[in-house]
C-alpha atoms as a PDB file:
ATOM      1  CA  UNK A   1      12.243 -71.032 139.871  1.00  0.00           C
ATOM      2  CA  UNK A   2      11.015 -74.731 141.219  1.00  0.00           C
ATOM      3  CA  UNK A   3       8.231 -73.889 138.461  1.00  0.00           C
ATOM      4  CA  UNK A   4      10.279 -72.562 135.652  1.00  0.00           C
ATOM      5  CA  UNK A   5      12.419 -76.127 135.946  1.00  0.00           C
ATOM      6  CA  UNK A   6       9.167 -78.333 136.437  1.00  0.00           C
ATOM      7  CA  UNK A   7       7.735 -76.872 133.200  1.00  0.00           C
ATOM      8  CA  UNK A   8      11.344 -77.062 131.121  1.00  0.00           C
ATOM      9  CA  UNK A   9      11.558 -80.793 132.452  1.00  0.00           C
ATOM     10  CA  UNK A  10       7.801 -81.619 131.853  1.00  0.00           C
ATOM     11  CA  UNK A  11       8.485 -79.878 127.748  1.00  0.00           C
ATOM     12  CA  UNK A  12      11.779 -82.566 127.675  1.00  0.00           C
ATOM     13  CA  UNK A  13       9.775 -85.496 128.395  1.00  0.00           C
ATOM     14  CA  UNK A  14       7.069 -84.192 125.759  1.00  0.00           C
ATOM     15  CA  UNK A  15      10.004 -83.773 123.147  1.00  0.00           C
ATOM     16  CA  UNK A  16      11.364 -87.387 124.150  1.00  0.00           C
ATOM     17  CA  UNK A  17       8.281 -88.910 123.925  1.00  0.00           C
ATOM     18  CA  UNK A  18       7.389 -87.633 120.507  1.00  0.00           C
ATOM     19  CA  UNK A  19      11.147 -88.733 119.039  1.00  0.00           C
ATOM     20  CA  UNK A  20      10.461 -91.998 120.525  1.00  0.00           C
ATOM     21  CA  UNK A  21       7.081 -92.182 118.952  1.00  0.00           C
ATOM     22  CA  UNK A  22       8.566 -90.378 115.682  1.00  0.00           C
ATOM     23  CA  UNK A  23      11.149 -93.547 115.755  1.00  0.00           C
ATOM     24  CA  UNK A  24       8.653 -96.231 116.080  1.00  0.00           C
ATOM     25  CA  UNK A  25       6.532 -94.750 113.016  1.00  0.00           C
ATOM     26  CA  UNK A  26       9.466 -94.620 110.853  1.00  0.00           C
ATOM     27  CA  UNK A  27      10.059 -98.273 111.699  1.00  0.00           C
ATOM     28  CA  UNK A  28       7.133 -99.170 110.912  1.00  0.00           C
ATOM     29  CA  UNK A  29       6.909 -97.346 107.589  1.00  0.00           C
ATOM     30  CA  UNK A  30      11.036 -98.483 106.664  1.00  0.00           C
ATOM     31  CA  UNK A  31       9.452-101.429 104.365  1.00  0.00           C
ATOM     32  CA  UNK A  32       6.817 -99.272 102.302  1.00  0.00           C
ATOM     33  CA  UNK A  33       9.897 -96.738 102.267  1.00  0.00           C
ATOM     34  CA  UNK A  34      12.216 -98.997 100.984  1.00  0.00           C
ATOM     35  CA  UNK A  35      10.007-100.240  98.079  1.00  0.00           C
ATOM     36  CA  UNK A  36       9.618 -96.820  97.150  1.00  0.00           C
ATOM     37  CA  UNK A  37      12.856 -96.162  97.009  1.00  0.00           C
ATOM     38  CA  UNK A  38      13.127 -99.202  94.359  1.00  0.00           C
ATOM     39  CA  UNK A  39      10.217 -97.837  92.458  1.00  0.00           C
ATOM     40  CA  UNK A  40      11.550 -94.245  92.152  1.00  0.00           C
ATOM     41  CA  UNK A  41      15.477 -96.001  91.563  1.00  0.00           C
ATOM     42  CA  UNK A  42      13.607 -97.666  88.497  1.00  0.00           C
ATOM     43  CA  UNK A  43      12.375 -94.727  87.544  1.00  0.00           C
ATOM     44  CA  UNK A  44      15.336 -93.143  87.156  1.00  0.00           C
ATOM     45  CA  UNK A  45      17.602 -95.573  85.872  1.00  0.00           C
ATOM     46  CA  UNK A  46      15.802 -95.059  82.717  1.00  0.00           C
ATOM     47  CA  UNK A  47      18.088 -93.340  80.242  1.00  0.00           C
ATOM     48  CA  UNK A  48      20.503 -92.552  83.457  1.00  0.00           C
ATOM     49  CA  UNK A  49      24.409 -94.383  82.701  1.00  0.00           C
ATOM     50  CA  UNK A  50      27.391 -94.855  85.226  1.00  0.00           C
ATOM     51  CA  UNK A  51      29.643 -92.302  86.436  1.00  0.00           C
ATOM     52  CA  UNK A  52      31.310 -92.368  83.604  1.00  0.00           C
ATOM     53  CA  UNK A  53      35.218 -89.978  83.311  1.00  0.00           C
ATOM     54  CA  UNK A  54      38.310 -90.787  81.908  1.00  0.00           C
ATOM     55  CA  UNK A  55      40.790 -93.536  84.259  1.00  0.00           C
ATOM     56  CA  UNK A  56      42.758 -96.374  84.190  1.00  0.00           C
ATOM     57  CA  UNK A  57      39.881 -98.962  82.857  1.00  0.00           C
ATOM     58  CA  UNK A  58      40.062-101.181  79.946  1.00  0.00           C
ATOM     59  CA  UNK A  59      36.768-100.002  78.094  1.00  0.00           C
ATOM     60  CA  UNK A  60      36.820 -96.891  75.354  1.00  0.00           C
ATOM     61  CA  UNK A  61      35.489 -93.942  76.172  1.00  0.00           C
ATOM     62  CA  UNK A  62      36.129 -91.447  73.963  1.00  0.00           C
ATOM     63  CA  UNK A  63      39.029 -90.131  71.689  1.00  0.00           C
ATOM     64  CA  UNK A  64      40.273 -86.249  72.730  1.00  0.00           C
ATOM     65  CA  UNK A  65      42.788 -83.947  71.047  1.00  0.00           C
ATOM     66  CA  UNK A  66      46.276 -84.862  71.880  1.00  0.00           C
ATOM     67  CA  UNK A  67      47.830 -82.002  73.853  1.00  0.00           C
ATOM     68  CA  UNK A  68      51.246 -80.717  73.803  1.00  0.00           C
ATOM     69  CA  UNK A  69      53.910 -82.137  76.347  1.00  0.00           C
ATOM     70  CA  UNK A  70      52.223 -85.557  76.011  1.00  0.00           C
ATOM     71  CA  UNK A  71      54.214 -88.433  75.642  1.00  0.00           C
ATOM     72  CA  UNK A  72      54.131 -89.465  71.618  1.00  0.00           C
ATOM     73  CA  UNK A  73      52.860 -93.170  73.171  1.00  0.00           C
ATOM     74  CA  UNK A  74      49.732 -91.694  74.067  1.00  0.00           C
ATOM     75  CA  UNK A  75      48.705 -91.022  70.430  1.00  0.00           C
ATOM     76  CA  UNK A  76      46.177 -93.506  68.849  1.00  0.00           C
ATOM     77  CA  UNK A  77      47.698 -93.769  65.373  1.00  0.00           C
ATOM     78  CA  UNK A  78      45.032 -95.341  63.385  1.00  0.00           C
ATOM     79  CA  UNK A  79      42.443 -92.539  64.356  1.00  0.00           C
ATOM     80  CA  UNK A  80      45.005 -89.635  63.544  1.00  0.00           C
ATOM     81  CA  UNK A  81      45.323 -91.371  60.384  1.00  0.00           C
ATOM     82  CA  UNK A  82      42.105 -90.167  59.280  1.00  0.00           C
ATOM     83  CA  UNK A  83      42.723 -86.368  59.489  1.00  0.00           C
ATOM     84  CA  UNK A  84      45.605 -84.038  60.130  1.00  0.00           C
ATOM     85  CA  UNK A  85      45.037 -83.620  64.047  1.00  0.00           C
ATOM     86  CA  UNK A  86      46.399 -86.125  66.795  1.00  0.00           C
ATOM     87  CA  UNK A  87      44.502 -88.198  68.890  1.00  0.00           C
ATOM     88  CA  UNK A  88      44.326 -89.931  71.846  1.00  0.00           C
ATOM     89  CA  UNK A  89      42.417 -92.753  73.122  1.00  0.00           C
ATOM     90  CA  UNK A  90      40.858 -92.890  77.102  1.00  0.00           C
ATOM     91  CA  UNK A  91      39.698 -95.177  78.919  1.00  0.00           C
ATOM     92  CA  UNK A  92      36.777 -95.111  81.255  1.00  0.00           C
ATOM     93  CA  UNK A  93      37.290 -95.805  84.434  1.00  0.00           C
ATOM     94  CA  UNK A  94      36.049 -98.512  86.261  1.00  0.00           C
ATOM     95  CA  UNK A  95      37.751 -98.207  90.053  1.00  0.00           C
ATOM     96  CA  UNK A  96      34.634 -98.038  92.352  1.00  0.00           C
ATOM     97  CA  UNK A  97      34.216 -94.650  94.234  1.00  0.00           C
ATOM     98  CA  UNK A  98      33.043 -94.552  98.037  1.00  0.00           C
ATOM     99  CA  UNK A  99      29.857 -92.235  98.259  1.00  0.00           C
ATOM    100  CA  UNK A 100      28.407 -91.632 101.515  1.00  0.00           C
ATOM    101  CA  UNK A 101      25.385 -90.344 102.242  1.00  0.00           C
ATOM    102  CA  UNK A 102      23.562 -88.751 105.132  1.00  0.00           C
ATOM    103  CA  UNK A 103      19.961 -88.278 106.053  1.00  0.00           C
ATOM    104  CA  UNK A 104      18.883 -85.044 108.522  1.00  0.00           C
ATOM    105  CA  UNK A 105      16.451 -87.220 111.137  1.00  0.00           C
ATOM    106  CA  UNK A 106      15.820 -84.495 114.063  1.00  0.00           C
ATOM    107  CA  UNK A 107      12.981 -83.190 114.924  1.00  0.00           C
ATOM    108  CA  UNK A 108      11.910 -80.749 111.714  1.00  0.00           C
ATOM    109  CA  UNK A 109      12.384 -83.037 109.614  1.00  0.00           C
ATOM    110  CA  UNK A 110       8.875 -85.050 110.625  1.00  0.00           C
ATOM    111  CA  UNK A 111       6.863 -81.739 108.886  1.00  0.00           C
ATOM    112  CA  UNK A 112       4.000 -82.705 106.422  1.00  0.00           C
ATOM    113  CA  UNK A 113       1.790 -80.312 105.370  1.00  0.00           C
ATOM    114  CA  UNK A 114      -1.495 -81.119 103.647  1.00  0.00           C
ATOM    115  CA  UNK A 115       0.341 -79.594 100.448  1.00  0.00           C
ATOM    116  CA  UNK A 116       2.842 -82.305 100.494  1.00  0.00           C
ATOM    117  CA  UNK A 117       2.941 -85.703  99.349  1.00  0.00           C
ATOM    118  CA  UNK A 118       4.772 -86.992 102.146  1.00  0.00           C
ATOM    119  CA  UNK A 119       6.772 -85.942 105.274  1.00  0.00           C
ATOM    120  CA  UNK A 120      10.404 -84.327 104.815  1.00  0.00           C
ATOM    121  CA  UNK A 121      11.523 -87.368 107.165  1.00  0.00           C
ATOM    122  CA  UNK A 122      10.373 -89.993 104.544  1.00  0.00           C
ATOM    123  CA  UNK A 123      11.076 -88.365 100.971  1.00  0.00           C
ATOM    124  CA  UNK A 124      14.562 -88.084 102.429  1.00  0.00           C
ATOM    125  CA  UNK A 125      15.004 -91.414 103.539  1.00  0.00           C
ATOM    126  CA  UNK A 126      13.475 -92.945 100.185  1.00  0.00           C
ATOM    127  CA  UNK A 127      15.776 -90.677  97.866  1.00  0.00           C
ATOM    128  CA  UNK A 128      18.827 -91.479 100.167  1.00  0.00           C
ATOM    129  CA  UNK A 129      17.920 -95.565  99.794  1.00  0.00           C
ATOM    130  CA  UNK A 130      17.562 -94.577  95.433  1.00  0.00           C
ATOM    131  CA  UNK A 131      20.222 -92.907  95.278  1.00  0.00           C
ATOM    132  CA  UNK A 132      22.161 -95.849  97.019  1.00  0.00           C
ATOM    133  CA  UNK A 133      20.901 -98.027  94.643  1.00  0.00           C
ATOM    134  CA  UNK A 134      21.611 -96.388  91.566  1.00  0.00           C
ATOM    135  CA  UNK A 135      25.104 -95.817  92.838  1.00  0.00           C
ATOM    136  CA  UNK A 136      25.679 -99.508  93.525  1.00  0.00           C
ATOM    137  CA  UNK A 137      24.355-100.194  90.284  1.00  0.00           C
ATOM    138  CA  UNK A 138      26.802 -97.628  88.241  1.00  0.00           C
ATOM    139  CA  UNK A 139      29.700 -99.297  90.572  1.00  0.00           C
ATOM    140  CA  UNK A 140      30.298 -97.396  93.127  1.00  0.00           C
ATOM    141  CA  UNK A 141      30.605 -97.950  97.010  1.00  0.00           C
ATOM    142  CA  UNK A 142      27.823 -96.403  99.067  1.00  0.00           C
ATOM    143  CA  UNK A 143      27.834 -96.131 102.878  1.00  0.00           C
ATOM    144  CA  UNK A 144      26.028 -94.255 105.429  1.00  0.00           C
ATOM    145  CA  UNK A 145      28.275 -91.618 107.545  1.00  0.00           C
ATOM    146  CA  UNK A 146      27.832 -92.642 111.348  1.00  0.00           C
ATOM    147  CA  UNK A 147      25.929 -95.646 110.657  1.00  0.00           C
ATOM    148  CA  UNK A 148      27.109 -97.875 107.892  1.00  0.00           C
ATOM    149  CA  UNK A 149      30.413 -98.575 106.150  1.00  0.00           C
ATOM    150  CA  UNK A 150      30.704 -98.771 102.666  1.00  0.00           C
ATOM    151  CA  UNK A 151      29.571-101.691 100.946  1.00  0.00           C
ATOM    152  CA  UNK A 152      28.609-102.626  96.912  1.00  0.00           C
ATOM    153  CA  UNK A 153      26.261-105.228  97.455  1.00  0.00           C
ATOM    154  CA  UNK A 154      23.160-105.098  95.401  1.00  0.00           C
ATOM    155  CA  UNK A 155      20.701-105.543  98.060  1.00  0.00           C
ATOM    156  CA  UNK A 156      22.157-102.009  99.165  1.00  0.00           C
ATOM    157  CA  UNK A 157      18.626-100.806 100.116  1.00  0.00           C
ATOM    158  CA  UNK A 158      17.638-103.300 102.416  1.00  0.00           C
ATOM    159  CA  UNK A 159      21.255-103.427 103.789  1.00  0.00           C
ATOM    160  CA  UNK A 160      20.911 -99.405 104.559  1.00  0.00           C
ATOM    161  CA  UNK A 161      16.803 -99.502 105.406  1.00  0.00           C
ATOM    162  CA  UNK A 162      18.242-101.653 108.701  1.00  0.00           C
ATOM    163  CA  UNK A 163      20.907 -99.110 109.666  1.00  0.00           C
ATOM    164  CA  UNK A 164      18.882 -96.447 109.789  1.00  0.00           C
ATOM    165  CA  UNK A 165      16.079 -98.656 111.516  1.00  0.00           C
ATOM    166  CA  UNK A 166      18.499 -99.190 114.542  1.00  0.00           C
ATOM    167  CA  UNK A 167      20.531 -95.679 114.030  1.00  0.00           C
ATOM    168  CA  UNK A 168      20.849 -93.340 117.155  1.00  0.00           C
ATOM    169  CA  UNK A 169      18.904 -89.961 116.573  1.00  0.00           C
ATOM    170  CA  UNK A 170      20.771 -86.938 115.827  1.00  0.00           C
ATOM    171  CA  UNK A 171      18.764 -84.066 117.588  1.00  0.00           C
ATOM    172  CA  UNK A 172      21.564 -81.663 115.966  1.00  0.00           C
ATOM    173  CA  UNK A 173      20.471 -82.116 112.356  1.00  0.00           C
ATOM    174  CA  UNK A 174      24.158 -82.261 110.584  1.00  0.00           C
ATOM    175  CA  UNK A 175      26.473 -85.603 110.621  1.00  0.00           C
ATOM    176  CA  UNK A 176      29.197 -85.808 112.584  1.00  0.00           C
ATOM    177  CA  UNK A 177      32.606 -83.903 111.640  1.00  0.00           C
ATOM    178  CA  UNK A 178      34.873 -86.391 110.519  1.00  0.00           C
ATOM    179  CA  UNK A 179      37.270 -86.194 108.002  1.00  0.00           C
ATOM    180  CA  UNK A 180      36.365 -88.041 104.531  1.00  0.00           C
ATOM    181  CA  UNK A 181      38.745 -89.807 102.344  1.00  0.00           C
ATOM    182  CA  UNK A 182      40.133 -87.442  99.233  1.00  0.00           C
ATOM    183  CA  UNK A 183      38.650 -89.440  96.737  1.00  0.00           C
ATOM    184  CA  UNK A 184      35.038 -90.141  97.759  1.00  0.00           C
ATOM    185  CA  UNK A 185      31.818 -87.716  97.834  1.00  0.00           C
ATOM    186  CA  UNK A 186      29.043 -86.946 100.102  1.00  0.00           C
ATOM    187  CA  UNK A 187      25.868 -86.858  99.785  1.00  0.00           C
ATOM    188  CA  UNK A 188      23.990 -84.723 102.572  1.00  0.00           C
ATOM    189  CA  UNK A 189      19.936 -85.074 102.360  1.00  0.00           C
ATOM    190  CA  UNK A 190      18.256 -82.396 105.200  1.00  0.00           C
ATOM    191  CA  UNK A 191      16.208 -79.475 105.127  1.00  0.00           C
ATOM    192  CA  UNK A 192      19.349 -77.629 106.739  1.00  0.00           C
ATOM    193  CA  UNK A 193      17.383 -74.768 108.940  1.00  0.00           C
ATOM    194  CA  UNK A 194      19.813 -74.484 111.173  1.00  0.00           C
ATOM    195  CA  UNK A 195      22.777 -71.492 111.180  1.00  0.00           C
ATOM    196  CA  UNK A 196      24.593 -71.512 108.586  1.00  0.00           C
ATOM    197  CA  UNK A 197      27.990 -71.117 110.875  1.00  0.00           C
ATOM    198  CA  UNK A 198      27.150 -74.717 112.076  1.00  0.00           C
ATOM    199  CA  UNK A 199      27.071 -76.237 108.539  1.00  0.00           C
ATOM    200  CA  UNK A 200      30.627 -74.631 107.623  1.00  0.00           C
ATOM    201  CA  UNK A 201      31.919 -76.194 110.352  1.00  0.00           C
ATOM    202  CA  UNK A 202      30.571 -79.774 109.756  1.00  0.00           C
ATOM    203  CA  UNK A 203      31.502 -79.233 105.940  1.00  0.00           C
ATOM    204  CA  UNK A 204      35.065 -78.094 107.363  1.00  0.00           C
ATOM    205  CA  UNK A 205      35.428 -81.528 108.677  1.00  0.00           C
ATOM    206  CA  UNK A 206      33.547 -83.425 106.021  1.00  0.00           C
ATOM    207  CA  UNK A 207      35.795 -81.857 103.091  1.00  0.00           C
ATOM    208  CA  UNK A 208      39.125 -81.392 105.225  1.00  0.00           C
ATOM    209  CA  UNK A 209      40.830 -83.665 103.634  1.00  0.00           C
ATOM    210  CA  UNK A 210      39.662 -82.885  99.413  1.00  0.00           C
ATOM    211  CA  UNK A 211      36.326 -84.864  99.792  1.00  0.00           C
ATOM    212  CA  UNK A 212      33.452 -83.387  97.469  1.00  0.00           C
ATOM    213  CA  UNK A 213      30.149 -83.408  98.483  1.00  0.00           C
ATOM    214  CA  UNK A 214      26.097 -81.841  97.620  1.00  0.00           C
ATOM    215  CA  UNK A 215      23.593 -81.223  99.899  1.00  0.00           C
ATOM    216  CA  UNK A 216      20.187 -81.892  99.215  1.00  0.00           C
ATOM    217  CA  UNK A 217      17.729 -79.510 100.455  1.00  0.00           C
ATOM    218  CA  UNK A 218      14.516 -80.985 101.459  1.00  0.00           C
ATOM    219  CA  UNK A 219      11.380 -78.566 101.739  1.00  0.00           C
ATOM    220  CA  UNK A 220       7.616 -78.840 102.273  1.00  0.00           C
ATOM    221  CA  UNK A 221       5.997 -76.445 100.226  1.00  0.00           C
ATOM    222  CA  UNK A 222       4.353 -74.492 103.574  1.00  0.00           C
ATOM    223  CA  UNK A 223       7.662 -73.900 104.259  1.00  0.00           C
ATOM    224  CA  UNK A 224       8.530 -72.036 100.418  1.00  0.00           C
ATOM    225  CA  UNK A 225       5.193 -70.314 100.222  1.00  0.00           C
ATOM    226  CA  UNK A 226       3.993 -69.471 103.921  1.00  0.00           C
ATOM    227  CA  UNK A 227       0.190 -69.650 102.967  1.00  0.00           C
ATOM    228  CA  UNK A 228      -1.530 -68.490 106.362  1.00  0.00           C
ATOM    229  CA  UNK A 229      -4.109 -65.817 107.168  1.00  0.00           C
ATOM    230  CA  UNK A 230      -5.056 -65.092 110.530  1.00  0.00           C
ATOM    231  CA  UNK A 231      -4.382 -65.909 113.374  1.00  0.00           C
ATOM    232  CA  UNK A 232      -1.604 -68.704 113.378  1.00  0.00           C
ATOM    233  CA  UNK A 233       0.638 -70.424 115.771  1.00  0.00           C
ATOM    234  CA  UNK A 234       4.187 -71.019 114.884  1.00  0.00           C
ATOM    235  CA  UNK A 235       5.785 -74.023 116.963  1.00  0.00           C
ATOM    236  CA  UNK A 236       9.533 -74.900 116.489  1.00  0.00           C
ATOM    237  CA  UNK A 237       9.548 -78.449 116.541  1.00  0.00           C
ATOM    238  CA  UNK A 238      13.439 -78.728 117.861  1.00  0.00           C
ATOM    239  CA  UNK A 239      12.803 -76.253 121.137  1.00  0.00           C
ATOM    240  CA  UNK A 240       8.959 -76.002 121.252  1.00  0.00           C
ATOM    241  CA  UNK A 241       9.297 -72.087 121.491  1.00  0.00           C
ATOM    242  CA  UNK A 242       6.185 -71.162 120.245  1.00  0.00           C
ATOM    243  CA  UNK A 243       5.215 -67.561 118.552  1.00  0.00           C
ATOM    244  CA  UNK A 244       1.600 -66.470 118.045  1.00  0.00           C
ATOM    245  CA  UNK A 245       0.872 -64.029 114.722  1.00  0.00           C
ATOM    246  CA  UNK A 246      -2.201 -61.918 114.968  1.00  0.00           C
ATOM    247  CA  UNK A 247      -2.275 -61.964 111.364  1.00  0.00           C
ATOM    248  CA  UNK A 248       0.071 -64.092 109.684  1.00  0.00           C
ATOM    249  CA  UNK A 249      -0.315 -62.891 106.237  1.00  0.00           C
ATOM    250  CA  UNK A 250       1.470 -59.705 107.765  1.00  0.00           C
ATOM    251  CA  UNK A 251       4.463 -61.315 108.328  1.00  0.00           C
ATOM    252  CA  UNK A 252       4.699 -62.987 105.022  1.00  0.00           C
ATOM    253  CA  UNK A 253       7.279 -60.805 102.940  1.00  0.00           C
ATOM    254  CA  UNK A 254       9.330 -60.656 105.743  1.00  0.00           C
ATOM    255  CA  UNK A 255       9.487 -64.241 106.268  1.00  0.00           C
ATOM    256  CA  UNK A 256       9.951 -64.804 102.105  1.00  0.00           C
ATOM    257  CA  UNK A 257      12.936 -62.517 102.646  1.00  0.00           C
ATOM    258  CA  UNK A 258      14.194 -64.355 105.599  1.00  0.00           C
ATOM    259  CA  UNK A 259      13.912 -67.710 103.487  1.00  0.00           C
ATOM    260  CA  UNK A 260      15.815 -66.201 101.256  1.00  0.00           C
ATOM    261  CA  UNK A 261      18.463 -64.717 102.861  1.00  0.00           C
ATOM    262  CA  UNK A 262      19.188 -68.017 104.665  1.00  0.00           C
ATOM    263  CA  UNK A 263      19.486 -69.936 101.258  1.00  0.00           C
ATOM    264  CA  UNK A 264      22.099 -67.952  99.830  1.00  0.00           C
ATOM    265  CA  UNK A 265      24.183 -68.062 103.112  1.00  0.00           C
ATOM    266  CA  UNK A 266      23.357 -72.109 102.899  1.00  0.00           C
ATOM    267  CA  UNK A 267      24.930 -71.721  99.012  1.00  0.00           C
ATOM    268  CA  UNK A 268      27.452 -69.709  99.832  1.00  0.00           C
ATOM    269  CA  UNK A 269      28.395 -71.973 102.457  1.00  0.00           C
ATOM    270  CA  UNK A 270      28.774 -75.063 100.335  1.00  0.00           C
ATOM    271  CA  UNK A 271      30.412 -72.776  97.751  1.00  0.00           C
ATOM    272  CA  UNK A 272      33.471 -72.032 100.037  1.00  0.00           C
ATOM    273  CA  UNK A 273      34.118 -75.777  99.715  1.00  0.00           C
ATOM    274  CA  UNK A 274      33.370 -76.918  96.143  1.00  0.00           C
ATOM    275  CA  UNK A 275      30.115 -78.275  97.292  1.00  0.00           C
ATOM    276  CA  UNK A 276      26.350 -78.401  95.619  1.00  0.00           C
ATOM    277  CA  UNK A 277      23.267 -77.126  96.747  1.00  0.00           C
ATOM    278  CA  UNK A 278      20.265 -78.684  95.254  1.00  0.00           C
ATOM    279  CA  UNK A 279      16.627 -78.183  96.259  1.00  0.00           C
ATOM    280  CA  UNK A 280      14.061 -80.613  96.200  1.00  0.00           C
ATOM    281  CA  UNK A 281       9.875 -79.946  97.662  1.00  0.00           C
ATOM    282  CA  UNK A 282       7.941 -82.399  99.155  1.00  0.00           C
ATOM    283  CA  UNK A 283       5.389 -81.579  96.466  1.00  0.00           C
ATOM    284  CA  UNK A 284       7.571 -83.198  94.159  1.00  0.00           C
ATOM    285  CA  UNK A 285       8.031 -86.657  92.368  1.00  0.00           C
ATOM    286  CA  UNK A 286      10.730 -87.783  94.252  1.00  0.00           C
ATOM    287  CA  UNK A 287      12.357 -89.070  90.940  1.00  0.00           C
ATOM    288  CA  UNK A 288      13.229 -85.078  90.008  1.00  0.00           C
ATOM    289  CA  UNK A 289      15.532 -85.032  92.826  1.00  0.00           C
ATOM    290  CA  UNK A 290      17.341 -88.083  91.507  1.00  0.00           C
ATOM    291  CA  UNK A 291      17.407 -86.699  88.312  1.00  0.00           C
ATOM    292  CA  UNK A 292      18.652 -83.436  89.448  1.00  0.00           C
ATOM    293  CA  UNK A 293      21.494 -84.664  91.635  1.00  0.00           C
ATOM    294  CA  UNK A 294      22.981 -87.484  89.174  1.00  0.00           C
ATOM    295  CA  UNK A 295      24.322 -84.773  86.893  1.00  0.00           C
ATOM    296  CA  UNK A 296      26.477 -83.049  89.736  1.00  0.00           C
ATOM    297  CA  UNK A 297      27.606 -86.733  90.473  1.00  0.00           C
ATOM    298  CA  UNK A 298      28.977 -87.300  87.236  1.00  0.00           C
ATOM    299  CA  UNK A 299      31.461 -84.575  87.352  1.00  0.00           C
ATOM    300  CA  UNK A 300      32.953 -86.231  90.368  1.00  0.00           C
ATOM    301  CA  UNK A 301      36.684 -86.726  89.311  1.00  0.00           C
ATOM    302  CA  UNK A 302      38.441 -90.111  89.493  1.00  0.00           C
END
């Protein structure tokens, strides 16, 4: 027994060490990271427009069909005048939405496989910093859940880049579960391995109150394709349980199916709460991701 405990207490200072050391490195790389994150915001500004939906603004949107029980004030007169349907006038609106976002830094999230462009650790942190950036820029209020409140200041990046330099580490891998306003959105950015009982939970909280949200699955392609032969070593970086596979290619369907079967329960998850579920590989431009998300932002409701 005194051995069992010397060798669990000898693995805990390993693990401590190596978040420490994990921290330092992402300090040190939170500059290059945050140009980046301007470079792929550019990027994707390019033919990308505000939130825009129908509100209480003063600049025209769009004209829509008048619908019945209306009042007869709504009606823009000089547009029905050209045909024999009514019309009415909206606005866009222009009231500034509170978006926070949230970036997965345990332990699994450091994977970088020489099929990657980068670690999961620091595509996350550079598309959370974009997407802050482009929010800012369509209006919006961005703020970090845990860390950072929200704030529409255009140096957004660099404000955010120094939370998370001096954030506390969340081993668990999910934000806290508090309850988010009814009008703003979340933004989750992980790779989400965990069970998927854990996640309903947090998105319990998160949503509790009418909040909308998308998580944004981050993946490095060893972990979509599985591509060993052999004899392989399997270490999980959050317990450092280890498991040894004569032959790894063996176990490949099974772990495909696995994959699989813990993606749907992570969509059906986010589908029991009006949520998103997009999926973005290390492989990757990091500009797709923006592009694939802003989309699900615009139908945000005001």
């Amino acid at each position: 027994m005194v051995v069992s405990t010397r060798l669990v207490s000898e693995q805990a200072v390993i693990r401590s060490t190596a978040a420490q050391q994990a921290a330092l490195d992402l300090a040190e790389a939170m500059p290059r990271l945050a140009l980046e994150a301007r470079q792929v915001a550019a990027t994707a500004m390019h033919g990308l427009h505000g939130r825009r939906r129908a509100g209480q603004g003063e600049n025209f949107w769009q004209f829509r069909h008048f619908a019945s029980g209306e009042a007869a004030a709504n009606v823009d007169w000089r547009r029905s005048a050209r045909g024999d349907d009514l019309y009415v006038r909206e606005h866009e609106w222009d009231a500034a939405q509170t978006i926070w976002l949230w970036v997965d830094r345990s332990a699994s999230m450091n994977l970088a496989s020489n099929l990657a462009q980068t670690s999961k650790i620091e595509r996350a942190l550079v598309l959370c910093l974009a997407l802050a950036d482009l929010l800012v820029h369509g209006g919006e209020r961005v703020g970090l859940i845990g860390v950072a409140r929200p704030s529409s200041q255009r140096a957004i990046i660099q404000k955010l880049a120094l939370a998370l330099m001096t954030a506390k580490e969340e081993p668990a891998g999910l934000p806290g579960g508090i309850a988010l306003a009814p009008r703003s959105e979340a933004i989750l950015i992980g790779d989400f391995l965990g069970e998927p009982e854990a996640l309903a939970a947090t998105l319990g909280a998160l949503a509790g109150r009418g909040a909308r949200g998308h998580l944004l699955v981050i993946a490095d392609p060893v972990e979509e394709t599985f591509p060993f032969d052999g004899r392989t070593e399997l270490v999980d970086p959050e317990t450092g349980d280890k498991f040894l596979a004569a032959r790894a290619q063996d176990i490949r369907k099974a772990y495909e199916a696995r994959l699989a079967a813990h993606r749907e329960a992570l969509r059906a998850t986010a589908r029991r709460f009006g949520w998103s579920v997009t999926l973005h590989r290390t492989d990757k431009p990091a500009s797709q991701a923006v592009l694939a998300l802003h989309p699900l932002l615009q139908q945000g409701g005001g």
